[in-house]
Protein backbone atom coordinates (compact mmCIF):
# COMPACT_ATOMS: atom_id res chain seq x y z
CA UNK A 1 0.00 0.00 0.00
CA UNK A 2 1.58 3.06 -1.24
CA UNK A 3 1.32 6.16 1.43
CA UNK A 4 0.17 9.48 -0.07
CA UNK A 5 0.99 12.64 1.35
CA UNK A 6 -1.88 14.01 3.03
CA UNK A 7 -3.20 17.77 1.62
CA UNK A 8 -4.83 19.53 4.56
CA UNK A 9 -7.14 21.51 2.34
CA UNK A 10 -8.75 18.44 0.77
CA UNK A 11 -11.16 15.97 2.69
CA UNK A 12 -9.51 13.12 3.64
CA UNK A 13 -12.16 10.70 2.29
CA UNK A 14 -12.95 12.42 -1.69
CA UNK A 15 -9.66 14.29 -2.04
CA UNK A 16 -11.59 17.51 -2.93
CA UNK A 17 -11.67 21.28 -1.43
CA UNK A 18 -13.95 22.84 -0.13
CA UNK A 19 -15.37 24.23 -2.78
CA UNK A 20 -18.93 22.51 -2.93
CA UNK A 21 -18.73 21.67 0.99
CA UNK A 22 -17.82 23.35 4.00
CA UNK A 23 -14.58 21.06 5.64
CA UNK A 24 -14.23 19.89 9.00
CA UNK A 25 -11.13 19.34 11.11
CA UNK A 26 -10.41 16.24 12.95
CA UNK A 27 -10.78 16.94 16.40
CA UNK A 28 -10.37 14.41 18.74
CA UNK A 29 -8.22 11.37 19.27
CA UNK A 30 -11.38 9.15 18.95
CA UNK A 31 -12.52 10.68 16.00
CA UNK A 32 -9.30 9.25 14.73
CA UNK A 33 -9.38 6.07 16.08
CA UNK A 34 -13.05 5.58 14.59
CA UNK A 35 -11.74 6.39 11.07
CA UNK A 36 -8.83 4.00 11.22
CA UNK A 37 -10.87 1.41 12.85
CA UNK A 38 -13.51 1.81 9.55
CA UNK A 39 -11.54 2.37 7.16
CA UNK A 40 -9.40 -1.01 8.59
CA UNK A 41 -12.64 -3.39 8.71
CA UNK A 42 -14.15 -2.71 5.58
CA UNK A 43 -10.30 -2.87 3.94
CA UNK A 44 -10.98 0.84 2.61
CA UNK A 45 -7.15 0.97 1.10
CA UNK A 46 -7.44 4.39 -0.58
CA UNK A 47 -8.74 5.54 2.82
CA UNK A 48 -5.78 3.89 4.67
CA UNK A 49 -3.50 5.35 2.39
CA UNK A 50 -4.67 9.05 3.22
CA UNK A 51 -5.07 8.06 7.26
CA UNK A 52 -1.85 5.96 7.93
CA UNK A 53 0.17 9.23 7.59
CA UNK A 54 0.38 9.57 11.55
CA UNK A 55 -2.10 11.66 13.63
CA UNK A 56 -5.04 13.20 12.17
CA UNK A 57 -4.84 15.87 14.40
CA UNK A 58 -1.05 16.79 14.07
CA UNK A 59 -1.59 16.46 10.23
CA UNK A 60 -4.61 18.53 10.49
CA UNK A 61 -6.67 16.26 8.49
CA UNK A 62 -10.32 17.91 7.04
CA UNK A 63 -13.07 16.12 5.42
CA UNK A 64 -16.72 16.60 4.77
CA UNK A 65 -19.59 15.91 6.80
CA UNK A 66 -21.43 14.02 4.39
CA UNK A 67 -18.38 12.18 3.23
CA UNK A 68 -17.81 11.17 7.19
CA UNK A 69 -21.28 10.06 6.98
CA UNK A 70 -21.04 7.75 3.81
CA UNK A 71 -18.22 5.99 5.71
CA UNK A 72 -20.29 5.45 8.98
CA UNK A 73 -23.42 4.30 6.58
CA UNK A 74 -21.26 1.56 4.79
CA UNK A 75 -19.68 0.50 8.18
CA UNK A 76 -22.84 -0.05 9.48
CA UNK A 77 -24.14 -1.88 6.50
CA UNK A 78 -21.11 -3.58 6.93
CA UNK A 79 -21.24 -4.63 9.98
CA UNK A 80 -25.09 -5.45 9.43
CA UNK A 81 -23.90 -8.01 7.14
CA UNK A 82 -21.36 -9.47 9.11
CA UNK A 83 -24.36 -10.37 11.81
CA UNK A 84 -26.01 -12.07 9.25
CA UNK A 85 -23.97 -14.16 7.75
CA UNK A 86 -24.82 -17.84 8.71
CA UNK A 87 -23.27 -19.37 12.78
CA UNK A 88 -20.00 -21.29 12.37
CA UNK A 89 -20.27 -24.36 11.42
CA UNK A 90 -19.48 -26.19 14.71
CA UNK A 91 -22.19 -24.69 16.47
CA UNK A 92 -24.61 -26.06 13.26
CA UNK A 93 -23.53 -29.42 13.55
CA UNK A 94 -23.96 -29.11 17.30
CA UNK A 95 -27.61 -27.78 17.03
CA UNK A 96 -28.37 -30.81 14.24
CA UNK A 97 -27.11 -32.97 16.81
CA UNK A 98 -29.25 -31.77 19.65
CA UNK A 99 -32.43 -31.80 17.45
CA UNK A 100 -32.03 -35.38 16.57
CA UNK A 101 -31.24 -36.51 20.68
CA UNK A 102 -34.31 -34.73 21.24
CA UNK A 103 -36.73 -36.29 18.00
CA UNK A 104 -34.80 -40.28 19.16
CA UNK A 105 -35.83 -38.87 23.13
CA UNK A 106 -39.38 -38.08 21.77
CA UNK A 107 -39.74 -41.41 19.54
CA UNK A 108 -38.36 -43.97 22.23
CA UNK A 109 -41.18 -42.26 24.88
CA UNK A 110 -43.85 -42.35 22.19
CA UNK A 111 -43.14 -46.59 22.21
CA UNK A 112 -42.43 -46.87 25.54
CA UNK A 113 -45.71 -45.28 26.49
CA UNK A 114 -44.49 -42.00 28.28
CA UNK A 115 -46.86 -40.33 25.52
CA UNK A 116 -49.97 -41.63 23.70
CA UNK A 117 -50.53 -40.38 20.53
């Protein structure tokens, strides 16, 4: 991953001015550590390239609010997805082999006579 030098009039995320947007500093070290963090999990590597230069605050890094946002919005879908995605498949197996204890349990009562059907 090739770093790029970052230019403190741009936004960090769209590499334009502030022409049609007003920018916004980084302000905080969390704010920081919540882009890095995004732009790590969803592998953004044009994003790392512009944040890996250091401290966003020292560097005086700017972006635009609705540029910030589009990053939290595919995080979130992101991270939506991830909860989705099917269990492991240990824990599958496990749950098949529970069910089927429970249908033999239910089938050896039902001809024993625990249950009348």
């Amino acid at each position: 991953m090739k770093r790029k030098s970052l230019d403190s009039e741009n936004c960090i995320f769209c590499e334009k001015g502030h022409g049609h947007e007003k920018l916004s500093s980084v302000q905080s070290f969390e704010q920081d550590s919540n882009i890095r963090t995004m732009a790590t999990e969803l592998q953004g590597a044009e994003i790392l390239t512009r944040v890996s230069g250091g401290d966003m605050i020292a560097t005086e890094a700017k972006y635009h609010l609705s540029c910030l946002n589009k990053l939290r919005n595919r995080y979130r879908s992101f991270l939506r997805k991830q909860k989705q995605q099917p269990e492991n498949d240990d824990d599958r197996v496990n749950e098949s082999r529970a069910f089927e204890e429970l249908l033999a349990f239910i089938e050896e009562s039902v001809i024993s006579g625990v249950f009348r059907v």
